[in-house]
Every structure is written in C-alpha cells, then in structure tokens.
Protein backbone atom coordinates (compact mmCIF):
# COMPACT_ATOMS: atom_id res chain seq x y z
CA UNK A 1 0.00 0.00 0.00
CA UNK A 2 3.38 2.66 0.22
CA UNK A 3 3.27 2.87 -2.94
CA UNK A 4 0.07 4.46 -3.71
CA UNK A 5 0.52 6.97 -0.60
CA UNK A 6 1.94 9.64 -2.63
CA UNK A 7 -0.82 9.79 -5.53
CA UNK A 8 -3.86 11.78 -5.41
CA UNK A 9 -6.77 12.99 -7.53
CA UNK A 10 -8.16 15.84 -8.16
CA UNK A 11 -11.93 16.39 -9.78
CA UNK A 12 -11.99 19.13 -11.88
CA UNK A 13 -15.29 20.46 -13.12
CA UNK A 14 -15.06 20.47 -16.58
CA UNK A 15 -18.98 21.19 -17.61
CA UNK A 16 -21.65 22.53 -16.03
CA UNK A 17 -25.11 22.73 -17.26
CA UNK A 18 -28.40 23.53 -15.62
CA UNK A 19 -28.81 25.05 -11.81
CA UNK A 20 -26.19 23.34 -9.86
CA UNK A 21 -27.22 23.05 -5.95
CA UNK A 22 -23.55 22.77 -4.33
CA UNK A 23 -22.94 26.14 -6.76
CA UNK A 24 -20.41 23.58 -8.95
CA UNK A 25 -18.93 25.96 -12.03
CA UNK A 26 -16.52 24.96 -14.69
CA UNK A 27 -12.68 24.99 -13.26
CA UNK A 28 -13.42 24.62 -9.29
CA UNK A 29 -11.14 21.40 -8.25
CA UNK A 30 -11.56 18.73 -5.28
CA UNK A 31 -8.70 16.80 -3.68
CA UNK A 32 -10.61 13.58 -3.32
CA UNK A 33 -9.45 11.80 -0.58
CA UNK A 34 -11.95 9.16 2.01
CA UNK A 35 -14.00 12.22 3.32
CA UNK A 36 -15.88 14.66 1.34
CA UNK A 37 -13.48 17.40 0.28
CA UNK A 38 -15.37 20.46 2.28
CA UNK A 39 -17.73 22.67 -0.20
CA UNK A 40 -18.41 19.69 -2.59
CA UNK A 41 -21.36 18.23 -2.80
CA UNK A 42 -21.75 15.07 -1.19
CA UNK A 43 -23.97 13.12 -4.12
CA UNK A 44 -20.87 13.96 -6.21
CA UNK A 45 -18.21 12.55 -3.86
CA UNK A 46 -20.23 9.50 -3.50
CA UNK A 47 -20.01 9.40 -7.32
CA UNK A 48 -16.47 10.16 -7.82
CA UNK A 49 -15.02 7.99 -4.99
CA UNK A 50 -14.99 4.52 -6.34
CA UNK A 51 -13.50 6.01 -9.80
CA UNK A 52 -11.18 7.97 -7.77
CA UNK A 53 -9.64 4.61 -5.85
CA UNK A 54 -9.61 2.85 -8.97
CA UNK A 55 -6.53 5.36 -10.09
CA UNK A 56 -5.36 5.94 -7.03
CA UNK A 57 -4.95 2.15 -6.65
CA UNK A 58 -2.46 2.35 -9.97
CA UNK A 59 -5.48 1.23 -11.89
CA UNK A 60 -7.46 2.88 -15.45
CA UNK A 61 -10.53 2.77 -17.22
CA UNK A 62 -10.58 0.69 -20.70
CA UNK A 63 -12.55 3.39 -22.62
CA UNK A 64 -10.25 6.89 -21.55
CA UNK A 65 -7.87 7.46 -23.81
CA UNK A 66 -5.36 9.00 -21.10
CA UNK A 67 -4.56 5.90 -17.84
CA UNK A 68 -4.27 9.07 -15.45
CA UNK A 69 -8.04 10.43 -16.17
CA UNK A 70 -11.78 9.10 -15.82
CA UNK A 71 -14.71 11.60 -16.68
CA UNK A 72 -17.37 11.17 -14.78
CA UNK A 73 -20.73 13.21 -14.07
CA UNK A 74 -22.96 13.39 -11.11
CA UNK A 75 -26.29 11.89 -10.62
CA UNK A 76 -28.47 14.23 -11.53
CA UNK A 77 -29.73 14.23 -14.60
CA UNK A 78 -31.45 17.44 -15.20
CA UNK A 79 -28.39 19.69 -13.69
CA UNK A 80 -25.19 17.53 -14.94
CA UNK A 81 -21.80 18.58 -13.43
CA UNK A 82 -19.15 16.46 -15.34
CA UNK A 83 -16.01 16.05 -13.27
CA UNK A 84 -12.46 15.45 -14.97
CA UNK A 85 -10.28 12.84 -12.35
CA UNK A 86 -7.43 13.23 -12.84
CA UNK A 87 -3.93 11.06 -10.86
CA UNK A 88 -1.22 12.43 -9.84
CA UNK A 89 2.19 11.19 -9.34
C-alpha cells in the first residue's frame, strides 16, 4: 500500500449545465481523498469515490484514452456537473 501513498486525484469540473445546488462551475477542483473534500457536494463525492480509488490504486478505465483520467458526471440528470479525475504522481 506505500506505494500508492503519494498519488492523489483531483476532480476538476469540466462542464456545467443547468442550476447546480452545491454552486459547482466549470474549473473549481476537489482533492478527493476518504472524506468529502469540504464545499463539494456530497452526491458527487459518493459518485467520484470509487473512480477515484480505482486510479489511485495504480489502476485505469478501458474506454479513456489517457490511464491518469476518468470523466465522470454526477447523478443528476437534469443539472449535470461532469467532473475530470485526474492522478497524480
């Protein structure tokens, strides 16, 4: 487990669209770590987390392009706030 001490993600909001409750807009970034990074909201977090272990665990995602990053968007589907994840080293 040393090995993976050192890496972390960040979430970047990368789109936006509709009336976002938690006030989400295009550039704000989240450390994502095993509590909810404070002003995030927490239906997002519970959303990014298991994507977020996945590359902090050294692991990637068979349909990105890049083995460092996993787009993902939050659960609701009328206000979409699409997150960039991205590892680093």
């Amino acid at each position: 487990m040393e090995e993976y001490e050192n890496r972390q993600v960040v979430a970047k909001v990368i789109l936006q669209k509709g009336t976002c409750v938690a006030g989400h807009k295009v550039g704000h970034e989240f450390v994502i770590s095993d509590v909810c990074p404070e002003h995030m909201c927490a239906w997002a977090f519970y959303t990014l987390f298991p994507f977020a272990q996945v590359l902090i665990c050294g692991g990637s995602f068979p349909w990105e392009t890049d083995p460092d990053k996993a787009t993902v968007a939050c659960p609701d589907p009328a206000n979409p706030v699409v997150f960039e994840l991205i590892r680093k080293r």
